[in-house]
Protein backbone atom coordinates (compact mmCIF):
# COMPACT_ATOMS: atom_id res chain seq x y z
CA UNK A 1 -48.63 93.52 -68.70
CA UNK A 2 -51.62 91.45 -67.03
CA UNK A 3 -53.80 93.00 -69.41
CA UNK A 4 -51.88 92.14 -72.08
CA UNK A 5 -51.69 88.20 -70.97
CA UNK A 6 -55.48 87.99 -70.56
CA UNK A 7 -55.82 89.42 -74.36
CA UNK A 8 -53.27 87.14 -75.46
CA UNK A 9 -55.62 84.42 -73.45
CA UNK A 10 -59.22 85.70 -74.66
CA UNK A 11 -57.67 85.58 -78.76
CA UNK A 12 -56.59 81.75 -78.22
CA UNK A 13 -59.55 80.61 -76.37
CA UNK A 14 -61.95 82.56 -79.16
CA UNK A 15 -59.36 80.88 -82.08
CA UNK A 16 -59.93 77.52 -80.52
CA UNK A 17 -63.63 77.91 -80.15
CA UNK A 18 -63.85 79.10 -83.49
CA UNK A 19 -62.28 76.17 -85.05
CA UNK A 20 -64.18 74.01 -82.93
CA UNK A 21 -67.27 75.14 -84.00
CA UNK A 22 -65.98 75.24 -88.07
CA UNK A 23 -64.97 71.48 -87.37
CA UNK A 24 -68.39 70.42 -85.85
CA UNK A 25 -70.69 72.60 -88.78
CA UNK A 26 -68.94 71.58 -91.80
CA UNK A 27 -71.26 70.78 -94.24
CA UNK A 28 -72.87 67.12 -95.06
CA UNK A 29 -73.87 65.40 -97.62
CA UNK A 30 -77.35 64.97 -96.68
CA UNK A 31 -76.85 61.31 -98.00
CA UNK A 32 -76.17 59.51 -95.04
CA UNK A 33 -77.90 56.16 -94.93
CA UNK A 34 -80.40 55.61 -91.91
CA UNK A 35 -79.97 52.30 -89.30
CA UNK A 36 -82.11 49.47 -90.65
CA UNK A 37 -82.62 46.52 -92.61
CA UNK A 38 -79.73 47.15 -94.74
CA UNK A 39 -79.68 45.24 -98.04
CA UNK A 40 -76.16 43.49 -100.24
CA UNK A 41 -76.38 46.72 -102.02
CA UNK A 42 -74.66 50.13 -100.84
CA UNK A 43 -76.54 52.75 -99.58
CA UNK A 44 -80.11 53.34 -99.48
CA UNK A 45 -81.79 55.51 -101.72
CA UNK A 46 -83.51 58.27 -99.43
CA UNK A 47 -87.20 59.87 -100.07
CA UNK A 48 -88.12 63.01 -97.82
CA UNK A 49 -91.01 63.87 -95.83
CA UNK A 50 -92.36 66.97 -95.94
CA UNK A 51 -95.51 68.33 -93.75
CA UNK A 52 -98.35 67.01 -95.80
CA UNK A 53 -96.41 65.28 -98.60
CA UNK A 54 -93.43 63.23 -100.06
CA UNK A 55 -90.54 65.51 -101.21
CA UNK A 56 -91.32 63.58 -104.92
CA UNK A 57 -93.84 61.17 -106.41
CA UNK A 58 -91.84 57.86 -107.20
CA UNK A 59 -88.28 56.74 -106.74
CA UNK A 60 -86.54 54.51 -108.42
CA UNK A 61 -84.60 51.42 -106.61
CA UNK A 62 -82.59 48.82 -107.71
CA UNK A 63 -83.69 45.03 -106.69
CA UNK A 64 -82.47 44.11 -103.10
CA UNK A 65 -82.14 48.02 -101.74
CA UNK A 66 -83.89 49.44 -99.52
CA UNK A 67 -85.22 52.62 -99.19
CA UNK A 68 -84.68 55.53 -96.31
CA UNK A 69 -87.52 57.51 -95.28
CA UNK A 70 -86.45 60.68 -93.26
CA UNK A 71 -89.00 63.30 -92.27
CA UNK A 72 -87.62 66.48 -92.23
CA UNK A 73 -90.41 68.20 -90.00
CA UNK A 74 -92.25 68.02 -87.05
CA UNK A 75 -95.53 66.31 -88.90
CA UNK A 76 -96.63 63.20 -87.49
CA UNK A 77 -96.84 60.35 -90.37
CA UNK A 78 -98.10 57.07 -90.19
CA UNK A 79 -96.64 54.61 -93.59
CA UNK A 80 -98.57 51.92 -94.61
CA UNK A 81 -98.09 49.23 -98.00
CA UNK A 82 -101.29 51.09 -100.33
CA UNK A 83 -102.35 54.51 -101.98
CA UNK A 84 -104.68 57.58 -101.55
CA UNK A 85 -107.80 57.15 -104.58
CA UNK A 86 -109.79 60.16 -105.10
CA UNK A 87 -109.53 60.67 -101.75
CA UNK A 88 -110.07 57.46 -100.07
CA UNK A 89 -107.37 54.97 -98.20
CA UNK A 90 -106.63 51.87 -99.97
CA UNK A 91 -104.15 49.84 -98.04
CA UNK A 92 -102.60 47.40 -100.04
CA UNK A 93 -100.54 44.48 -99.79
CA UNK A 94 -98.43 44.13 -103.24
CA UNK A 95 -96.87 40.42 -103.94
CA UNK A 96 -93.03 41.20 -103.59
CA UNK A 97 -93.18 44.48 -102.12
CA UNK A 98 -91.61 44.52 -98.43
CA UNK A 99 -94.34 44.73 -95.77
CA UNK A 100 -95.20 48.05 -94.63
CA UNK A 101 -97.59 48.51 -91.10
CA UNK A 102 -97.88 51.82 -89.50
CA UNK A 103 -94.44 52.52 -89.66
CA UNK A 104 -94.82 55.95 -87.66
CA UNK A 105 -92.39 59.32 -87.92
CA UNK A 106 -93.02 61.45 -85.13
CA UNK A 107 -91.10 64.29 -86.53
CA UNK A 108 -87.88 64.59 -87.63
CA UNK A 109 -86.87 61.21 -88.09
CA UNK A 110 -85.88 58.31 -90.00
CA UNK A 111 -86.98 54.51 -91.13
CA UNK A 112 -85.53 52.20 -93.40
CA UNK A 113 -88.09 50.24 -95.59
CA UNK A 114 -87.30 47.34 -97.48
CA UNK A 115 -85.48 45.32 -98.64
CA UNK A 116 -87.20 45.19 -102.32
CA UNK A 117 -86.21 42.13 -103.41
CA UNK A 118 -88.82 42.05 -106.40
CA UNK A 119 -88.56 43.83 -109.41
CA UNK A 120 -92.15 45.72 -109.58
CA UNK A 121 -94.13 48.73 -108.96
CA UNK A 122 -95.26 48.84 -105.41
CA UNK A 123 -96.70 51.87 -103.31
CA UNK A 124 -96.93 53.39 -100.15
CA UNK A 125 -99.50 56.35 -98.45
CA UNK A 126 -99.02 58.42 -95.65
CA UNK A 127 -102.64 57.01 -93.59
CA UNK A 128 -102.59 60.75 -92.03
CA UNK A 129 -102.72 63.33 -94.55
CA UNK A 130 -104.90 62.43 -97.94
CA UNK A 131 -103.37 62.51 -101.36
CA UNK A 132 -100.04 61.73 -99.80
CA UNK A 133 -98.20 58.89 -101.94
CA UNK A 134 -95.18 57.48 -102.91
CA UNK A 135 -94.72 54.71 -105.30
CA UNK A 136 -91.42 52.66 -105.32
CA UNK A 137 -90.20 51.07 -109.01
CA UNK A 138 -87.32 48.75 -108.38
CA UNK A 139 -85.67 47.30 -111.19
């Protein structure tokens, strides 16, 4: 009989633990906005940082968002307002694009750039690892 109660104990403490555990993994959207200079608009559009790169060349914004940066490694990067040319740093200040200093990611983490309140082009380089750019259309 006490063996009985303690299996009877061990299957409801393993149930409960299992559905804790399915209630804290569920899934995400991976869309989540970061904490920041939030703009009128919803959510802010969200670029990815890879090791050496951005996860894609340009995004596209809409006037008055801003835009989340999330590294999703443990590279250090280093954002400044500019662009990578043939292999040189060219920091760059654009008229209406937010301003951009050595905003740093020390690994898996987040920053919120912006808001872009000018319709443009504007652009911004990783100052650590060469070639790495992102430009930023808002329209």
């Amino acid at each position: 009989m006490y063996k009985m109660k303690k299996l009877i104990v061990l299957c409801v403490v393993l149930g409960a633990l299992a559905m804790l555990l399915a209630a804290c993994g569920g899934s995400s959207s991976g869309n989540s906005s970061s904490s920041g200079g939030s703009s009128g608009n919803s959510s802010s559009p969200t670029v990815h940082l890879g090791a050496s790169n951005f996860d894609q060349s340009s995004v596209t914004i809409q006037k008055g968002q801003s835009l989340a940066l999330t590294d999703d490694t443990a590279a250090v990067h280093i954002i400044d307002n500019g662009s990578w040319v043939n292999g040189a740093p060219e920091p760059k200040q654009e008229p209406g694009a937010p301003t951009v200093n050595n905003v740093q990611f020390n690994g898996n983490d987040s920053h919120t750039i912006g808001p872009f309140n000018t319709s443009g082009t504007y652009h911004l380089y990783c100052t650590v690892h060469p070639g790495m750019n992102l430009t930023v259309i808002v329209g």
